[in-house]
C-alpha atoms as a PDB file:
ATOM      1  CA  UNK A   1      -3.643 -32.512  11.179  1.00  0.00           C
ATOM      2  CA  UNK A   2      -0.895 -30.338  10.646  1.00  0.00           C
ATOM      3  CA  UNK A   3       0.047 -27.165  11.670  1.00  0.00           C
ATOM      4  CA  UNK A   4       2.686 -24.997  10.303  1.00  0.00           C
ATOM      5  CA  UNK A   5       3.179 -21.230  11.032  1.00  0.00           C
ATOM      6  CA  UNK A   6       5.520 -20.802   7.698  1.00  0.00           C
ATOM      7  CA  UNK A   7       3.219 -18.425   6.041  1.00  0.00           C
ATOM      8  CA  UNK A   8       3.016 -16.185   9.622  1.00  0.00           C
ATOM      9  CA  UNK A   9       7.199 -16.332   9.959  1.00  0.00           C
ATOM     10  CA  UNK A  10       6.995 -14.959   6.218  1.00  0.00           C
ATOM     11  CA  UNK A  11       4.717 -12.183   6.948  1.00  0.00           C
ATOM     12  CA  UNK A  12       6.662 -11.205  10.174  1.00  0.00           C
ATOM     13  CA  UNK A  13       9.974 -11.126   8.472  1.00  0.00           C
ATOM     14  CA  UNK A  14       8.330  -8.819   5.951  1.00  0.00           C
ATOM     15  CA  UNK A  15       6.234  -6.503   8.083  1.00  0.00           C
ATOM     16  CA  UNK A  16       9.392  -5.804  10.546  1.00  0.00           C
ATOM     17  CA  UNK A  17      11.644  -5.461   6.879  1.00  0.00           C
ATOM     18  CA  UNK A  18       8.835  -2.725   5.647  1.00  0.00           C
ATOM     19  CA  UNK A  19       9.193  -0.559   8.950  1.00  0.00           C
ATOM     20  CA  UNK A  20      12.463  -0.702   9.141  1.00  0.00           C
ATOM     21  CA  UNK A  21      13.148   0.654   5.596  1.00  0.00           C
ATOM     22  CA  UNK A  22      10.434   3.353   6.396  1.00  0.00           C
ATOM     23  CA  UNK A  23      12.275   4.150   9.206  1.00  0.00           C
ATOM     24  CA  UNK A  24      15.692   4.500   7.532  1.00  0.00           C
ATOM     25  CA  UNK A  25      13.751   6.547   4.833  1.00  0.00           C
ATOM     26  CA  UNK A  26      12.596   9.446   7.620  1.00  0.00           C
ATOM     27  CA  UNK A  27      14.212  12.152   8.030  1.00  0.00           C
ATOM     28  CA  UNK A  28      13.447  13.570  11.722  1.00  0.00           C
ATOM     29  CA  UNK A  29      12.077  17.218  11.186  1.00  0.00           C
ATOM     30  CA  UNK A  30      13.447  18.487  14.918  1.00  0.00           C
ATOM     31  CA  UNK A  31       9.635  19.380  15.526  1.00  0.00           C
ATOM     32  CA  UNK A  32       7.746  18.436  18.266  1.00  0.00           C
ATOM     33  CA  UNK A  33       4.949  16.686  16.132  1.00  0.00           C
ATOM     34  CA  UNK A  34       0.729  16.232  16.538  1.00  0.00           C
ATOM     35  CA  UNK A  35       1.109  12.376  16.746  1.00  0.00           C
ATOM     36  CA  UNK A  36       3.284  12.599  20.111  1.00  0.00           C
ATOM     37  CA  UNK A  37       1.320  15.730  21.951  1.00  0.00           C
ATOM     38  CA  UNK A  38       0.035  13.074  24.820  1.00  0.00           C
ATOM     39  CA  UNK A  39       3.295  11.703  25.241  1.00  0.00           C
ATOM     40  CA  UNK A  40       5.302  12.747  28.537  1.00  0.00           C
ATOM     41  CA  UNK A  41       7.810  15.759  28.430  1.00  0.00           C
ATOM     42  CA  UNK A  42      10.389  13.088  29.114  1.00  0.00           C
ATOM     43  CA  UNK A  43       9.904  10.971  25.874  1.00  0.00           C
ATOM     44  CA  UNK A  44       9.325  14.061  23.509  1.00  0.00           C
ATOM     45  CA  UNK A  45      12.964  15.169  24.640  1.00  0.00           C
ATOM     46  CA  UNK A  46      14.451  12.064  24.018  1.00  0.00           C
ATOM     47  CA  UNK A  47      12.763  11.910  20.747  1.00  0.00           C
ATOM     48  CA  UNK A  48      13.879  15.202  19.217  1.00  0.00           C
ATOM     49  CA  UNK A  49      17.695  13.613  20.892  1.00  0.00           C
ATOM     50  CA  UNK A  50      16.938  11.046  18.546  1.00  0.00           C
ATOM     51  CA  UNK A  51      17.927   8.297  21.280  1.00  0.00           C
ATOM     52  CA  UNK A  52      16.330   5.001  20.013  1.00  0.00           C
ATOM     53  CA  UNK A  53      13.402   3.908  21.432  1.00  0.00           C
ATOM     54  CA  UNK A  54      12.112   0.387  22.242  1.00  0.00           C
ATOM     55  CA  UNK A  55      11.668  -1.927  19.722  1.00  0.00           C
ATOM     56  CA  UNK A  56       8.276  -2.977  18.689  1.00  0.00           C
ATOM     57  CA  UNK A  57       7.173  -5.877  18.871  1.00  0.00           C
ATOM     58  CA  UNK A  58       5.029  -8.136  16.358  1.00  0.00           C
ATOM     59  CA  UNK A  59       2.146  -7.651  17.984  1.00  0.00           C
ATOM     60  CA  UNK A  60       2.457  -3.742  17.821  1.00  0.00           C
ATOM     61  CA  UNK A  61       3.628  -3.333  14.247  1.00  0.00           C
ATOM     62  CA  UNK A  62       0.856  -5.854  13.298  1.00  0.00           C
ATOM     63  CA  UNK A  63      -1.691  -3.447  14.598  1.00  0.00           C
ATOM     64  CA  UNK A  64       0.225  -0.092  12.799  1.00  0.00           C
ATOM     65  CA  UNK A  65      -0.235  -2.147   9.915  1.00  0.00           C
ATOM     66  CA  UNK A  66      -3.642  -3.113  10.266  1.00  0.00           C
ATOM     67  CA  UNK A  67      -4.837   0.786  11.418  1.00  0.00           C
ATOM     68  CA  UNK A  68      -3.019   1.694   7.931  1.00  0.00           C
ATOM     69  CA  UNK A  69      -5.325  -0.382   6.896  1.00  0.00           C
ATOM     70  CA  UNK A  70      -8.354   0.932   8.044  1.00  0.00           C
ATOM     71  CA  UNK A  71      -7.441   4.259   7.389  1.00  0.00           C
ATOM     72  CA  UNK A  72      -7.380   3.434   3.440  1.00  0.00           C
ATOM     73  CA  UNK A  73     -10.429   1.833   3.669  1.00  0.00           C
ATOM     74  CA  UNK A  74     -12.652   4.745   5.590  1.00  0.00           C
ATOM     75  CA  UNK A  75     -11.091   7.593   3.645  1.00  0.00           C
ATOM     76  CA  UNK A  76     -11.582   5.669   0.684  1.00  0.00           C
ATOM     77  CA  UNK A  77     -15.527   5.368   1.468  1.00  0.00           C
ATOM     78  CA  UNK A  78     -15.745   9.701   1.790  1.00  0.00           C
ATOM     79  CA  UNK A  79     -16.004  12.265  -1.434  1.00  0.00           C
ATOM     80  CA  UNK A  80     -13.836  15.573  -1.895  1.00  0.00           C
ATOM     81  CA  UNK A  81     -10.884  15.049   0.816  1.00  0.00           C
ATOM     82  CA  UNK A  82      -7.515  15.677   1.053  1.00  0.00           C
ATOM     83  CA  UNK A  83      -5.023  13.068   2.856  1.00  0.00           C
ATOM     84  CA  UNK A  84      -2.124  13.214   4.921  1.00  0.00           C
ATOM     85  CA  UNK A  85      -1.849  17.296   4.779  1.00  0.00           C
ATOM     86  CA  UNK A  86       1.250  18.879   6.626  1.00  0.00           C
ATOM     87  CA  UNK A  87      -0.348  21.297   9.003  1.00  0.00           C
ATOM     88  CA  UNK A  88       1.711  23.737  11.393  1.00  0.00           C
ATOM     89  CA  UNK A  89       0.628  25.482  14.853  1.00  0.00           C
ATOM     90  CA  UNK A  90       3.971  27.038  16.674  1.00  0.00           C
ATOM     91  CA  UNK A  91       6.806  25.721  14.966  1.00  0.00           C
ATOM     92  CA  UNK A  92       4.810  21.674  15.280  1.00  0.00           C
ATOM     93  CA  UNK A  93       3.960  19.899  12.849  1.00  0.00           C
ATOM     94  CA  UNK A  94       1.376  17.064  12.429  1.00  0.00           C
ATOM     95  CA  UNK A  95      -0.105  15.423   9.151  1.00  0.00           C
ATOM     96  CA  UNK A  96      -4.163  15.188   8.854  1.00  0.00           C
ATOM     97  CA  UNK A  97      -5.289  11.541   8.146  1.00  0.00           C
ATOM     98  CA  UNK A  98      -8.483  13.317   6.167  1.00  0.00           C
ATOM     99  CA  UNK A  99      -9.428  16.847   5.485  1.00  0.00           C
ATOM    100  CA  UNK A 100     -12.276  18.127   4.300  1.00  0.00           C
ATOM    101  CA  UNK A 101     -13.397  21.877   3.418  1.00  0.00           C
ATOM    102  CA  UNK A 102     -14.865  22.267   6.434  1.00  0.00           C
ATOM    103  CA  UNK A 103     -13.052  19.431   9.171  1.00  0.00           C
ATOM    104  CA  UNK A 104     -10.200  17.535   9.580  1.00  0.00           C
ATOM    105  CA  UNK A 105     -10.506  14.115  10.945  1.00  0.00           C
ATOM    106  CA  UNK A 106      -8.567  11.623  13.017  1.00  0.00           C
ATOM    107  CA  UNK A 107      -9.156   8.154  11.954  1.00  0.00           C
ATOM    108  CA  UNK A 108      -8.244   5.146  15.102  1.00  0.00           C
ATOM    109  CA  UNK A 109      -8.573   1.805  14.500  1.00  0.00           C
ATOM    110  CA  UNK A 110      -9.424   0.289  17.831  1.00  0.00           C
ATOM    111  CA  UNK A 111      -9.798  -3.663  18.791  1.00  0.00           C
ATOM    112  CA  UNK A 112     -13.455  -4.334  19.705  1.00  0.00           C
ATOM    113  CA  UNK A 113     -13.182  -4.364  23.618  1.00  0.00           C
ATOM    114  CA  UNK A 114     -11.952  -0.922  22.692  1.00  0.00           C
ATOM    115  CA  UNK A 115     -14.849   0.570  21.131  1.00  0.00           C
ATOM    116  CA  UNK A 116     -17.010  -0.398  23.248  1.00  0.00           C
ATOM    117  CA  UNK A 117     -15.227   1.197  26.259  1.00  0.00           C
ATOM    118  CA  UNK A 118     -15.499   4.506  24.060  1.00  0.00           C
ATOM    119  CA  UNK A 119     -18.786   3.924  23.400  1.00  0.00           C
ATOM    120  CA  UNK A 120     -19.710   3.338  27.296  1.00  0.00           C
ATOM    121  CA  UNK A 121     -17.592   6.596  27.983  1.00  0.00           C
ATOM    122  CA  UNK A 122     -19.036   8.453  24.990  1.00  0.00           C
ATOM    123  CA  UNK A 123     -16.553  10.569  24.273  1.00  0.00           C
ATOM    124  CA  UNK A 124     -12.591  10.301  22.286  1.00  0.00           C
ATOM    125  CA  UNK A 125      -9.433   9.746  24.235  1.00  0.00           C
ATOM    126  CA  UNK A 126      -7.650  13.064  25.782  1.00  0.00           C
ATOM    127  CA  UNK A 127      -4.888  12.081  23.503  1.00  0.00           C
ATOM    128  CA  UNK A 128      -6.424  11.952  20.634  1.00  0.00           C
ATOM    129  CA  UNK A 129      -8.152  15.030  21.089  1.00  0.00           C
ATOM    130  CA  UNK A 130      -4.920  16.973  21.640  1.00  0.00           C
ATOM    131  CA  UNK A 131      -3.687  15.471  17.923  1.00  0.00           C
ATOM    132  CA  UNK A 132      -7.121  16.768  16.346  1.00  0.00           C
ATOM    133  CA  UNK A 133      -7.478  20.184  17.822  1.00  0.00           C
ATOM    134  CA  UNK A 134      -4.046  20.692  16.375  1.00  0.00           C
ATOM    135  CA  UNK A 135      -4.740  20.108  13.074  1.00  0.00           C
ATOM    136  CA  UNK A 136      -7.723  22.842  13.660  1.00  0.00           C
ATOM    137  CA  UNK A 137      -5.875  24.988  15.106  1.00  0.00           C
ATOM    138  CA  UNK A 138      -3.078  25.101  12.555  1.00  0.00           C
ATOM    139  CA  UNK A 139      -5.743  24.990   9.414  1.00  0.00           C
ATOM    140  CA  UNK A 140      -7.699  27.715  11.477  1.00  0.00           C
ATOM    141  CA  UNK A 141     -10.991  25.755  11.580  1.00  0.00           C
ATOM    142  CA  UNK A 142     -13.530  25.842  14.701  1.00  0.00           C
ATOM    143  CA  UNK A 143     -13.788  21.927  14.912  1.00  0.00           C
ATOM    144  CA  UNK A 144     -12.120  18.985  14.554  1.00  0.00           C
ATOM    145  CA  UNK A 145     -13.563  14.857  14.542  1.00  0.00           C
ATOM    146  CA  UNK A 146     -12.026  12.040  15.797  1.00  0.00           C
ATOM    147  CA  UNK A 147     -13.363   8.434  13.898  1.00  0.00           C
ATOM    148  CA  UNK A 148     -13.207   5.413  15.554  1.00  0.00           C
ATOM    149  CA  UNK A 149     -13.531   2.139  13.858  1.00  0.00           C
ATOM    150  CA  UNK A 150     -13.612  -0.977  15.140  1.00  0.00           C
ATOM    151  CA  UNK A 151     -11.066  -3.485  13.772  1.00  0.00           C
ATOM    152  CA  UNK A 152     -13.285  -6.068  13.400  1.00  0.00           C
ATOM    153  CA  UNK A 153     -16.415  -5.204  11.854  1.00  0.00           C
ATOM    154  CA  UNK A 154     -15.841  -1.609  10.653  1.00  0.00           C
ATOM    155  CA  UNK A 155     -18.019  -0.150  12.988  1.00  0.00           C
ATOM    156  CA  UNK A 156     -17.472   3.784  13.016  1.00  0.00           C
ATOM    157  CA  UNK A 157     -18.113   6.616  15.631  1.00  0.00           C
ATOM    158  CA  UNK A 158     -17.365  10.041  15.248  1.00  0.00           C
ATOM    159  CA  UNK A 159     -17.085  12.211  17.888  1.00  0.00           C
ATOM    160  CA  UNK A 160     -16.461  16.291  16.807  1.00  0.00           C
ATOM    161  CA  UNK A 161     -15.300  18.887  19.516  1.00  0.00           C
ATOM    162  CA  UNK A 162     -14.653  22.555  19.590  1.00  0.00           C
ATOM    163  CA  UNK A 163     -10.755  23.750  18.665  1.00  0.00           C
ATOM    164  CA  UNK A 164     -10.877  26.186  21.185  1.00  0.00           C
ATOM    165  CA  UNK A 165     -11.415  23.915  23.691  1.00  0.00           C
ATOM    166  CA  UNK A 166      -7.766  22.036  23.865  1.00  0.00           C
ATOM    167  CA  UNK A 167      -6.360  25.078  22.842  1.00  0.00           C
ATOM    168  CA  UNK A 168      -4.712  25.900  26.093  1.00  0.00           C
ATOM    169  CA  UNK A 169      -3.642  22.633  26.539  1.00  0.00           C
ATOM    170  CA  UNK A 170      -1.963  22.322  23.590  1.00  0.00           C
ATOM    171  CA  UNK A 171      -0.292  26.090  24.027  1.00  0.00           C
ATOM    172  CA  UNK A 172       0.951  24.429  27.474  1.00  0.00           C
ATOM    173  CA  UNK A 173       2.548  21.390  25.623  1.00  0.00           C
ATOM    174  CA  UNK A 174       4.151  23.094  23.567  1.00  0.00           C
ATOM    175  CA  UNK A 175       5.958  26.145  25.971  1.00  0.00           C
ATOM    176  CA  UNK A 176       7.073  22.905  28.233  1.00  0.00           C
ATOM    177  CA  UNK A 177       8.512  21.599  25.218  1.00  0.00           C
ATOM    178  CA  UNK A 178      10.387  24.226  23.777  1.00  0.00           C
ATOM    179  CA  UNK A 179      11.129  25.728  27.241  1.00  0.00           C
ATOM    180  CA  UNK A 180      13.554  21.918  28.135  1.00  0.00           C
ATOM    181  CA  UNK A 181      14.654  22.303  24.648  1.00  0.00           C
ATOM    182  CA  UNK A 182      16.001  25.992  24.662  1.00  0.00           C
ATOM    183  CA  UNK A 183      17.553  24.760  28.461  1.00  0.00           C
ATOM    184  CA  UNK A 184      18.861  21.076  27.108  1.00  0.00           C
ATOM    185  CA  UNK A 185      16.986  19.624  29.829  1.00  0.00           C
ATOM    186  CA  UNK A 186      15.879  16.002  30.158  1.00  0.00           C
ATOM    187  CA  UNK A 187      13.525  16.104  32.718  1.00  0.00           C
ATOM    188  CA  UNK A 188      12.488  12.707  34.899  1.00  0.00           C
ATOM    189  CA  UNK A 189       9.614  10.624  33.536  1.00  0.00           C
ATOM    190  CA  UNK A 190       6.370  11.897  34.516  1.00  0.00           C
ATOM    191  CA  UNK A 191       3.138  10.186  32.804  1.00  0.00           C
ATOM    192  CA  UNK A 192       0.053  12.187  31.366  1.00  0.00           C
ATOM    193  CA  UNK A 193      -1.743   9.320  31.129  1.00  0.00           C
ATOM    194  CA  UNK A 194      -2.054   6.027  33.311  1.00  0.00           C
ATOM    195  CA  UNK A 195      -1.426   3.364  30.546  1.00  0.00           C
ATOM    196  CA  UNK A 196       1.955   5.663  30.047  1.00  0.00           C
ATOM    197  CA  UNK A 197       3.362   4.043  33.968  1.00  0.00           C
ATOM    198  CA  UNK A 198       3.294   0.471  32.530  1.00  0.00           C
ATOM    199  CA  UNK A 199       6.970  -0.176  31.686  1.00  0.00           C
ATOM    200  CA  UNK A 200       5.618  -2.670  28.551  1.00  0.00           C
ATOM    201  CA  UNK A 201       4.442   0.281  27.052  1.00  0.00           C
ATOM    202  CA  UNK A 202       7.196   3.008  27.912  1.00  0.00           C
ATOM    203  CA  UNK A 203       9.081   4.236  24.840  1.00  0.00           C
ATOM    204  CA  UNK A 204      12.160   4.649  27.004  1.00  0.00           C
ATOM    205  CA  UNK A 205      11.998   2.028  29.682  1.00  0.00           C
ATOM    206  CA  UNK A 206      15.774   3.007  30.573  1.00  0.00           C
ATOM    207  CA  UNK A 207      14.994   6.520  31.238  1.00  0.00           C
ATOM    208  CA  UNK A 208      12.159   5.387  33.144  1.00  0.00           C
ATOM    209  CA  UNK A 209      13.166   5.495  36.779  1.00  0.00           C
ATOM    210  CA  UNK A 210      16.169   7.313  36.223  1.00  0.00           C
ATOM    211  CA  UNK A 211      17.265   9.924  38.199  1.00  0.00           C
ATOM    212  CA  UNK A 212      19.273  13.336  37.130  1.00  0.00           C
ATOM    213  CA  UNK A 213      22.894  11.428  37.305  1.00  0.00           C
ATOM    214  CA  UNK A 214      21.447   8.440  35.642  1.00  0.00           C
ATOM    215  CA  UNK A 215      19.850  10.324  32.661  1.00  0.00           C
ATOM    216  CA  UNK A 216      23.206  11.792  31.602  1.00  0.00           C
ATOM    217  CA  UNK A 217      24.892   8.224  32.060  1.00  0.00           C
ATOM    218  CA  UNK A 218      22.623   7.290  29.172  1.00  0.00           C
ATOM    219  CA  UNK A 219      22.877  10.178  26.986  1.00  0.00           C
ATOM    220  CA  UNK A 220      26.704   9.654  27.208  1.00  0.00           C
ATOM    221  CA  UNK A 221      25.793   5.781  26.608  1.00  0.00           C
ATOM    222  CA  UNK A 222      23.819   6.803  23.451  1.00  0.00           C
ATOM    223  CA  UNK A 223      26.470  10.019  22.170  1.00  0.00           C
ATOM    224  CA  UNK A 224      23.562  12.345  22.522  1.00  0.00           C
ATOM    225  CA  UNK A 225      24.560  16.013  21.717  1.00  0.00           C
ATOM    226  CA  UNK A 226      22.198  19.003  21.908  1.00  0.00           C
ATOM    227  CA  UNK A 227      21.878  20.691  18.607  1.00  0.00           C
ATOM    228  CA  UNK A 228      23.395  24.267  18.602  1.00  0.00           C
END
């Protein structure tokens, strides 16, 4: 027997070529965005500084790729929607995977062992929730769904919630956002959620343990200037 791993070297090279070029394609709208609500103060600073993150790895653009994937395939399976719609709340802005007349939806593709933990805890990440009740509350509608489907068989939950729910939470978000914006502050790293402490998955490892001094060592490092 022989094993060869051309083929997989091929697709890597290509994957990694495709998000780079969509990368050098976007142009950075200077809005705190839906996708990034759950992220810490910290790394939503550094993003509108535009100071680059970590790379990805295989692994992580392999599963982008693959909830792109997904995505297609559910929204292809439902009648009458609208996809990708720019929705604003506050000066954010977020894009709807699916929208209906009634409901936008948040499609996740999750691995397996994933879905079931949702199932077991019957109920959508606090993340995700926070994306979702943004796109209600910037389309005005009373609810919102988040779909899960598992990666491996297509299994889908949905899960709908109330708008007014997250609302406050959101409204929170967004005044500590603009409020270390207007004061061209980077504030320390502080994690909203657990999995956000593990330094494999930090967007900004650098900035991670960094105090004050340290922070503006690296914005020097990286030419960072506040917009005017």
């Amino acid at each position: 027997m022989i094993i060869k791993i051309n083929l997989d070297k091929l697709v890597s090279e290509k994957i990694t070529a495709l998000y780079k070029e969509r990368d050098k394609k976007r142009t950075p709208s200077g809005r705190l965005s839906a996708s990034i609500l759950g992220w810490p103060l910290q790394w939503q600073v550094l993003k509108y500084l535009k100071v680059p993150q970590q790379e990805k790895d295989q692994y992580t653009l392999r599963r982008f790729l693959r909830g792109e994937h997904v995505e297609e395939f559910v929204a292809g399976m439902m009648d009458d929607i609208k996809q990708q719609v720019e929705v604003y709340y506050r000066e954010a802005i977020g894009y709807v995977d699916v929208l209906t007349d009634n409901m936008p939806y948040e499609i996740k593709s999750v691995a397996n062992s994933k879905y079931k933990w949702i199932l077991r805890q019957a109920g959508a990440d606090p993340q995700h929730k926070l994306q979702g009740a943004f796109y209600a509350l910037g389309l005005g509608m009373s609810e919102y769904s988040i779909v899960y489907v598992a990666s491996d068989d297509y299994r889908i939950t949905t899960f709908t919630y109330l708008t007014l729910d997250s609302k406050d939470e959101i409204d929170r978000i967004i005044d500590e956002y603009n409020g270390a914006i207007k004061n061209k502050v980077v504030p320390p790293f502080r994690a909203r959620y657990k999995w956000q402490e593990k330094f494999q998955y930090n967007s900004y490892p650098e900035f991670m343990n960094a105090g004050t001094e340290r922070i503006q060592q690296l914005l020097e490092h990286y030419k960072v200037k506040w917009p005017k």
